[in-house]
C-alpha atoms as a PDB file:
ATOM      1  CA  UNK A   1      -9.663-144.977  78.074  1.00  0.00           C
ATOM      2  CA  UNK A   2      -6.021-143.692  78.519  1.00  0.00           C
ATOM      3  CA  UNK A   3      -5.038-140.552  76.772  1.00  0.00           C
ATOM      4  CA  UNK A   4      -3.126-140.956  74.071  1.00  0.00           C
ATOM      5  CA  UNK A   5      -3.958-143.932  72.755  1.00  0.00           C
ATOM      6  CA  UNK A   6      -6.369-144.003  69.299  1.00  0.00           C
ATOM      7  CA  UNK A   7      -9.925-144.877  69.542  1.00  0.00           C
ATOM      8  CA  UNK A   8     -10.669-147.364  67.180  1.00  0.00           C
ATOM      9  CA  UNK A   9     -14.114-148.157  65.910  1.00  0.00           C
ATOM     10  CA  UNK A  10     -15.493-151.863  65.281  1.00  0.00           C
ATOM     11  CA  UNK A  11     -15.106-151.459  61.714  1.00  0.00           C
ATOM     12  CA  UNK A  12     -11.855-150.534  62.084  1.00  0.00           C
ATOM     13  CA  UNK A  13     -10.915-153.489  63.883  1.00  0.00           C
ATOM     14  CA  UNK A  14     -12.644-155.743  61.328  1.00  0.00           C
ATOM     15  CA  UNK A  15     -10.169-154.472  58.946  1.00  0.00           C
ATOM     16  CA  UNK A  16      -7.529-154.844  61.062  1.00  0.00           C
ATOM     17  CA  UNK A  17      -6.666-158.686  60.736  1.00  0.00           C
ATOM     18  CA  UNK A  18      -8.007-158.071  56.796  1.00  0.00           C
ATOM     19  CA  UNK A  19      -4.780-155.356  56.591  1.00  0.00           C
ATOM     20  CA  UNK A  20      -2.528-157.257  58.378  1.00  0.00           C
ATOM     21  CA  UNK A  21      -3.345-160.201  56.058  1.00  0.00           C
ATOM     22  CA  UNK A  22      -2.919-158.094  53.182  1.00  0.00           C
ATOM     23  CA  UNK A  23       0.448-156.928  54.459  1.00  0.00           C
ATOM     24  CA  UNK A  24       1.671-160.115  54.603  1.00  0.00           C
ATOM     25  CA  UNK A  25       0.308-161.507  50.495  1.00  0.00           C
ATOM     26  CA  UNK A  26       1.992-158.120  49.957  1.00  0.00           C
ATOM     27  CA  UNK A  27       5.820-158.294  51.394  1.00  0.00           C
ATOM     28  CA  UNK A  28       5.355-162.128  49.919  1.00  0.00           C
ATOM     29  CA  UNK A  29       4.276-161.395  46.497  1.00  0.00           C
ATOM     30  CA  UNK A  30       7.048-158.523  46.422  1.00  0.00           C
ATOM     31  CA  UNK A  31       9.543-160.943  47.626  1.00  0.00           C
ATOM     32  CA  UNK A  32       8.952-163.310  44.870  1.00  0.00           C
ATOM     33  CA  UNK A  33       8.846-159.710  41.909  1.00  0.00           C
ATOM     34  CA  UNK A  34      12.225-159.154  43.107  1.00  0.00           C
ATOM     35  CA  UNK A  35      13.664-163.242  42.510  1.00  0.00           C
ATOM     36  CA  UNK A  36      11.901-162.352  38.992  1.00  0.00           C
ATOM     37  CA  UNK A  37       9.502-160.522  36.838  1.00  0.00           C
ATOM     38  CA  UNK A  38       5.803-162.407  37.538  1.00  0.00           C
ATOM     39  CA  UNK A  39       2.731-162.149  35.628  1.00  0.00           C
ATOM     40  CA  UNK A  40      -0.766-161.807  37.358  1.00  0.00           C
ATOM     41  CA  UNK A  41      -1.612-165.341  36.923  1.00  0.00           C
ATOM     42  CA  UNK A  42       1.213-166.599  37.972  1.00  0.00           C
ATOM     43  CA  UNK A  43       1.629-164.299  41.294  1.00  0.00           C
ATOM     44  CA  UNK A  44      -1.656-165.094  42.359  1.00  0.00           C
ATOM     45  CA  UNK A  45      -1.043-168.646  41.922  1.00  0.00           C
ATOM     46  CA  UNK A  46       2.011-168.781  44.174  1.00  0.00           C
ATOM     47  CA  UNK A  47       0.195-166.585  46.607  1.00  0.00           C
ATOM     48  CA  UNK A  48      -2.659-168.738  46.878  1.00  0.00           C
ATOM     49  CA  UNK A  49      -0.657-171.883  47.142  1.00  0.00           C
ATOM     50  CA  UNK A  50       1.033-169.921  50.542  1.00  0.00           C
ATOM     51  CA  UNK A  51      -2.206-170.053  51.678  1.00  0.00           C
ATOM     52  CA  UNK A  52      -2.795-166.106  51.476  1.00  0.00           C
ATOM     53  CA  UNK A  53      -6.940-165.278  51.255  1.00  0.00           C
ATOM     54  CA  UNK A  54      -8.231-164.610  47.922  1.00  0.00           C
ATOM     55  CA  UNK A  55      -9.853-161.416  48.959  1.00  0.00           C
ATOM     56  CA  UNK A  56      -6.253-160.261  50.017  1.00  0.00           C
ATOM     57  CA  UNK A  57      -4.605-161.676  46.719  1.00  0.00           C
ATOM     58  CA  UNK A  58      -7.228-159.654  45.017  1.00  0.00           C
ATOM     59  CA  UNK A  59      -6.432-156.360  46.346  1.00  0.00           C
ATOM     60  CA  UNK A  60      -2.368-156.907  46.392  1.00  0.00           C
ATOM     61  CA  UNK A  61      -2.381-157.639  43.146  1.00  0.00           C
ATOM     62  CA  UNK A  62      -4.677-154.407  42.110  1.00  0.00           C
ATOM     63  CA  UNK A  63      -2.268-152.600  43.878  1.00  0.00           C
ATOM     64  CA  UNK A  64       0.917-154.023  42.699  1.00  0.00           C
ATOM     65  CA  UNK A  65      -0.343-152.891  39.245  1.00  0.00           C
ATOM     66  CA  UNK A  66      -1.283-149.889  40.136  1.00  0.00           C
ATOM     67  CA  UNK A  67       2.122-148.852  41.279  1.00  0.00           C
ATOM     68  CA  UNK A  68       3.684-150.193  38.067  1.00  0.00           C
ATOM     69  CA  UNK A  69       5.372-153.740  39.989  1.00  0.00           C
ATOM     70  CA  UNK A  70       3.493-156.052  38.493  1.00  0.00           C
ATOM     71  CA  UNK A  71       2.674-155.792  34.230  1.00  0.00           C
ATOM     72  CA  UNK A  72       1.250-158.890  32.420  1.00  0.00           C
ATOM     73  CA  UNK A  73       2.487-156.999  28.864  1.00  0.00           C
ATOM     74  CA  UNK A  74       6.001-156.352  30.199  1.00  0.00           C
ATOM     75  CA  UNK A  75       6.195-160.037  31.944  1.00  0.00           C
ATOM     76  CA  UNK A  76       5.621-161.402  28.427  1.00  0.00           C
ATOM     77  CA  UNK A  77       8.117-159.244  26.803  1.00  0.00           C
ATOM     78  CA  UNK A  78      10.493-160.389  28.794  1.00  0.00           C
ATOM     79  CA  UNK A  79       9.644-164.391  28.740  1.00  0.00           C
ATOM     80  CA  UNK A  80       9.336-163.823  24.850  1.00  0.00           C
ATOM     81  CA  UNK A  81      12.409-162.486  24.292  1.00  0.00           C
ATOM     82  CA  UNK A  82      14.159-165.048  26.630  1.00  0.00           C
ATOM     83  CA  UNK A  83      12.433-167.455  24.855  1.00  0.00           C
ATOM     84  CA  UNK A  84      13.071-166.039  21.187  1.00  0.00           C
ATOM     85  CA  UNK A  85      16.799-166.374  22.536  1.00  0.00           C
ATOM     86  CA  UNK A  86      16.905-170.286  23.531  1.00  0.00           C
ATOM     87  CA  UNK A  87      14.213-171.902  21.540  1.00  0.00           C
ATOM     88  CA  UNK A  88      13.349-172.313  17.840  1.00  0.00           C
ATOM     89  CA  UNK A  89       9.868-172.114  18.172  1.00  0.00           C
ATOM     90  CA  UNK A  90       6.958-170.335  15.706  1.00  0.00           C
ATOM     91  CA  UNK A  91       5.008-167.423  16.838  1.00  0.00           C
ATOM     92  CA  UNK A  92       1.552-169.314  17.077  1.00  0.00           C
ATOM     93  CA  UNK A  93       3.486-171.032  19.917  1.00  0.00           C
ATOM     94  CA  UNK A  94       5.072-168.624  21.843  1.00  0.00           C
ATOM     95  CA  UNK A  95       1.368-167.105  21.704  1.00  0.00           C
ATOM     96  CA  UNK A  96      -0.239-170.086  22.865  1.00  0.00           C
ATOM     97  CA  UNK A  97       2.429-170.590  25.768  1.00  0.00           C
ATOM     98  CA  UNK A  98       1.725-166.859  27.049  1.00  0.00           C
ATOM     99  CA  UNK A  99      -1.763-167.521  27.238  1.00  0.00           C
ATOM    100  CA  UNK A 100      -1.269-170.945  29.084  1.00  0.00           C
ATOM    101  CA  UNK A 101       0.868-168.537  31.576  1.00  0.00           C
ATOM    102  CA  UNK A 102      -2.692-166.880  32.096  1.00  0.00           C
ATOM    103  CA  UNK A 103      -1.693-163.729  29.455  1.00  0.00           C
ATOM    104  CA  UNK A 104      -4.538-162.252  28.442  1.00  0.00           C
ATOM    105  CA  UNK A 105      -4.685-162.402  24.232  1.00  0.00           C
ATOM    106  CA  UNK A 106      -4.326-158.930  23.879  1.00  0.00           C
ATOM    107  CA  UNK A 107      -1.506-158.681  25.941  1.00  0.00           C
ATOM    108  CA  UNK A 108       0.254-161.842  24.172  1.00  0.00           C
ATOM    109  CA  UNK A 109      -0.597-160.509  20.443  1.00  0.00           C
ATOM    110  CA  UNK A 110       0.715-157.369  21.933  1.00  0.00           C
ATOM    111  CA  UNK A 111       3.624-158.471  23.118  1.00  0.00           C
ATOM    112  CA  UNK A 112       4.926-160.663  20.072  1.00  0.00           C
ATOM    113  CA  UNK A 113       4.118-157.368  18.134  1.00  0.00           C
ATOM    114  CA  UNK A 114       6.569-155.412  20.176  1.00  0.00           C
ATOM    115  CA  UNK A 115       8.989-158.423  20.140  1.00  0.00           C
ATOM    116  CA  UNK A 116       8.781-159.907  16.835  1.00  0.00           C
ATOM    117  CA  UNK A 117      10.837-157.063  14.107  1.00  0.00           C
ATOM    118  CA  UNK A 118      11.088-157.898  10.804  1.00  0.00           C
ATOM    119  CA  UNK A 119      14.941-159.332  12.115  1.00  0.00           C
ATOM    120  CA  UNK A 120      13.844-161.214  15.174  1.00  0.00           C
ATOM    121  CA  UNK A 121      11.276-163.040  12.936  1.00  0.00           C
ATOM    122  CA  UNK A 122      13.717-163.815  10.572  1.00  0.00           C
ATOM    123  CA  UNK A 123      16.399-165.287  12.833  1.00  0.00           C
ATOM    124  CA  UNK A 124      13.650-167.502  14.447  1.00  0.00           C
ATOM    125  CA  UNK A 125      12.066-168.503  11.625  1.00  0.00           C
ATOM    126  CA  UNK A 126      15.692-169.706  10.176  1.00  0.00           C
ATOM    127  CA  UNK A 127      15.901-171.795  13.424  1.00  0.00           C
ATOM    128  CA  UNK A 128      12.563-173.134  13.679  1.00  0.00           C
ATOM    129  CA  UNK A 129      12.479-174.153   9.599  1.00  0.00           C
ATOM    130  CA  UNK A 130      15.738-176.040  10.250  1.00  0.00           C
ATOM    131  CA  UNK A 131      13.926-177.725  12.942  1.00  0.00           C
ATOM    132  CA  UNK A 132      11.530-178.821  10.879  1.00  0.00           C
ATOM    133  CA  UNK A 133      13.315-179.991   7.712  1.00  0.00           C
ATOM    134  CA  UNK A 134      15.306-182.096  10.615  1.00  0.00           C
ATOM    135  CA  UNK A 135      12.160-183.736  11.373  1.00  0.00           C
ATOM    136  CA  UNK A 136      10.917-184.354   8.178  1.00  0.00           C
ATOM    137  CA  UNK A 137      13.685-185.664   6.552  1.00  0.00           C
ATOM    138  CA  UNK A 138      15.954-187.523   9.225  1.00  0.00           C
ATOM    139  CA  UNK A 139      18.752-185.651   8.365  1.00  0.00           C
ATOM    140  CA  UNK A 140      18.538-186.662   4.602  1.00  0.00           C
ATOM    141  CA  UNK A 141      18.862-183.303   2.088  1.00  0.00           C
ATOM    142  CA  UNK A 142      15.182-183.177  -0.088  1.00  0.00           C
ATOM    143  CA  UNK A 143      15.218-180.184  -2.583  1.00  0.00           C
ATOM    144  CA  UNK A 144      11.842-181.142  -3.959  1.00  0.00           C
ATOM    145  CA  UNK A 145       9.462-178.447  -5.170  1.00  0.00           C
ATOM    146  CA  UNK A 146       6.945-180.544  -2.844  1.00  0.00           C
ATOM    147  CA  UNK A 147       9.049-179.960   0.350  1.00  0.00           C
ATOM    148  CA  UNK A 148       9.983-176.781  -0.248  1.00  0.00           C
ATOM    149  CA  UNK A 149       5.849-175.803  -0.748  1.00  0.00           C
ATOM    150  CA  UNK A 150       5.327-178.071   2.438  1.00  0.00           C
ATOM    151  CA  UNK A 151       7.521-176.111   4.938  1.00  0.00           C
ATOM    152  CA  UNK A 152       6.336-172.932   3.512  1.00  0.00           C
ATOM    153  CA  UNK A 153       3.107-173.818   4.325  1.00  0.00           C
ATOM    154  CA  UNK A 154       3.756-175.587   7.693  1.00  0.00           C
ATOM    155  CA  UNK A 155       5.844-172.009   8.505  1.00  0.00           C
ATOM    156  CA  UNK A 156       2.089-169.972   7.630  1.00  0.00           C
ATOM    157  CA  UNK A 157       0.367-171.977   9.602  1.00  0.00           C
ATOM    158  CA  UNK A 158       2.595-171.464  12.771  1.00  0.00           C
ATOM    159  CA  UNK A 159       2.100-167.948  12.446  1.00  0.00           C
ATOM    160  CA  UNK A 160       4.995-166.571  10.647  1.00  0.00           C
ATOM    161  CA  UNK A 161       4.753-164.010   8.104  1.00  0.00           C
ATOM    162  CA  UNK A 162       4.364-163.783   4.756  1.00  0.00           C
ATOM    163  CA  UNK A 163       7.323-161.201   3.689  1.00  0.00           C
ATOM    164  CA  UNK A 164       9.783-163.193   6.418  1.00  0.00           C
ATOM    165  CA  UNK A 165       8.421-166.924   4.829  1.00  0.00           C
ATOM    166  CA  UNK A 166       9.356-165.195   1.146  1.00  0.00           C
ATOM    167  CA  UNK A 167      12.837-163.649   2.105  1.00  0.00           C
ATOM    168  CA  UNK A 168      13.511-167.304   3.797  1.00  0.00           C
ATOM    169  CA  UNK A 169      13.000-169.009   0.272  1.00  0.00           C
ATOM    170  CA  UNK A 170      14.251-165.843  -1.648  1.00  0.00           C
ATOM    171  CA  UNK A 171      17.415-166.280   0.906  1.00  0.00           C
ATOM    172  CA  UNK A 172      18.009-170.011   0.396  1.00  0.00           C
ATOM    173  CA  UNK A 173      17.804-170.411  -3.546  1.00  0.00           C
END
């Protein structure tokens, strides 16, 4: 052996090609953090469809998370209020969507907590209910007593609340 250079044991050089691997998942998966936020689903889908070994994906992704990179409850924050923004959609929605996107339900009831003020809830419930009375009535105005206790209880059953649903009716008489 020449002097100088390390000695390396065989179980060192089993984990060699394992590192290496892991290296690469790693400057892949932080490649595609930095294009945009990812969740942990979703990262170790597109690492996995690179081809990257699962055993590798595992431990990137532990330690992405560990160092703070990579934050399922911060990832749905962010698609929430981006969503919030654009869409006029309910919050039983927006949960189920997070959870499609492989957010745990914690995380997702979490996260529409954070996101969803009394104000935010308002302004989206405003938007979603005049989606619905589009739907419902092709455009044609229907005051009825029956409509009005129809979209109140089509807005509780998509998850908004009770004291935004009330001001929404107080709001419109």
């Amino acid at each position: 052996m020449e002097s100088g250079s390390p000695e390396t044991s065989p179980s060192e050089q089993e984990d060699s090609p394992f590192a290496a691997a892991c290296l690469r998942a790693e400057k892949t998966a932080l490649h595609l953090i930095a294009r945009a936020e990812q969740n942990v689903s979703g990262l170790s889908r597109k690492l996995e469809k690179r081809g990257h070994d699962s055993a590798c994906i595992q431990t990137v992704i532990a330690r992405l998370c560990e160092a703070g990179l990579l934050d399922d409850r911060r990832y749905a924050r962010l698609w929430l209020g981006v969503r919030i923004n654009r869409q006029a959609s309910s919050p039983r929605r927006l949960f189920a969507a997070l959870c499609s996107r492989g957010i745990d339900h914690d995380d997702a009831e979490a996260a529409l907590k954070e996101t969803l003020d009394d104000e935010t809830e308002q302004r989206l419930l405003e938007r979603y209910a005049h989606k619905l009375q589009l739907k419902r009535t092709n455009g044609e105005d229907d005051d009825s007593a029956a409509a009005c206790r129809s979209l109140r209880y089509a807005l509780k059953s998509e998850g908004f609340s009770s004291a935004v649903i009330q001001c929404f009716f107080d709001n419109s008489e």
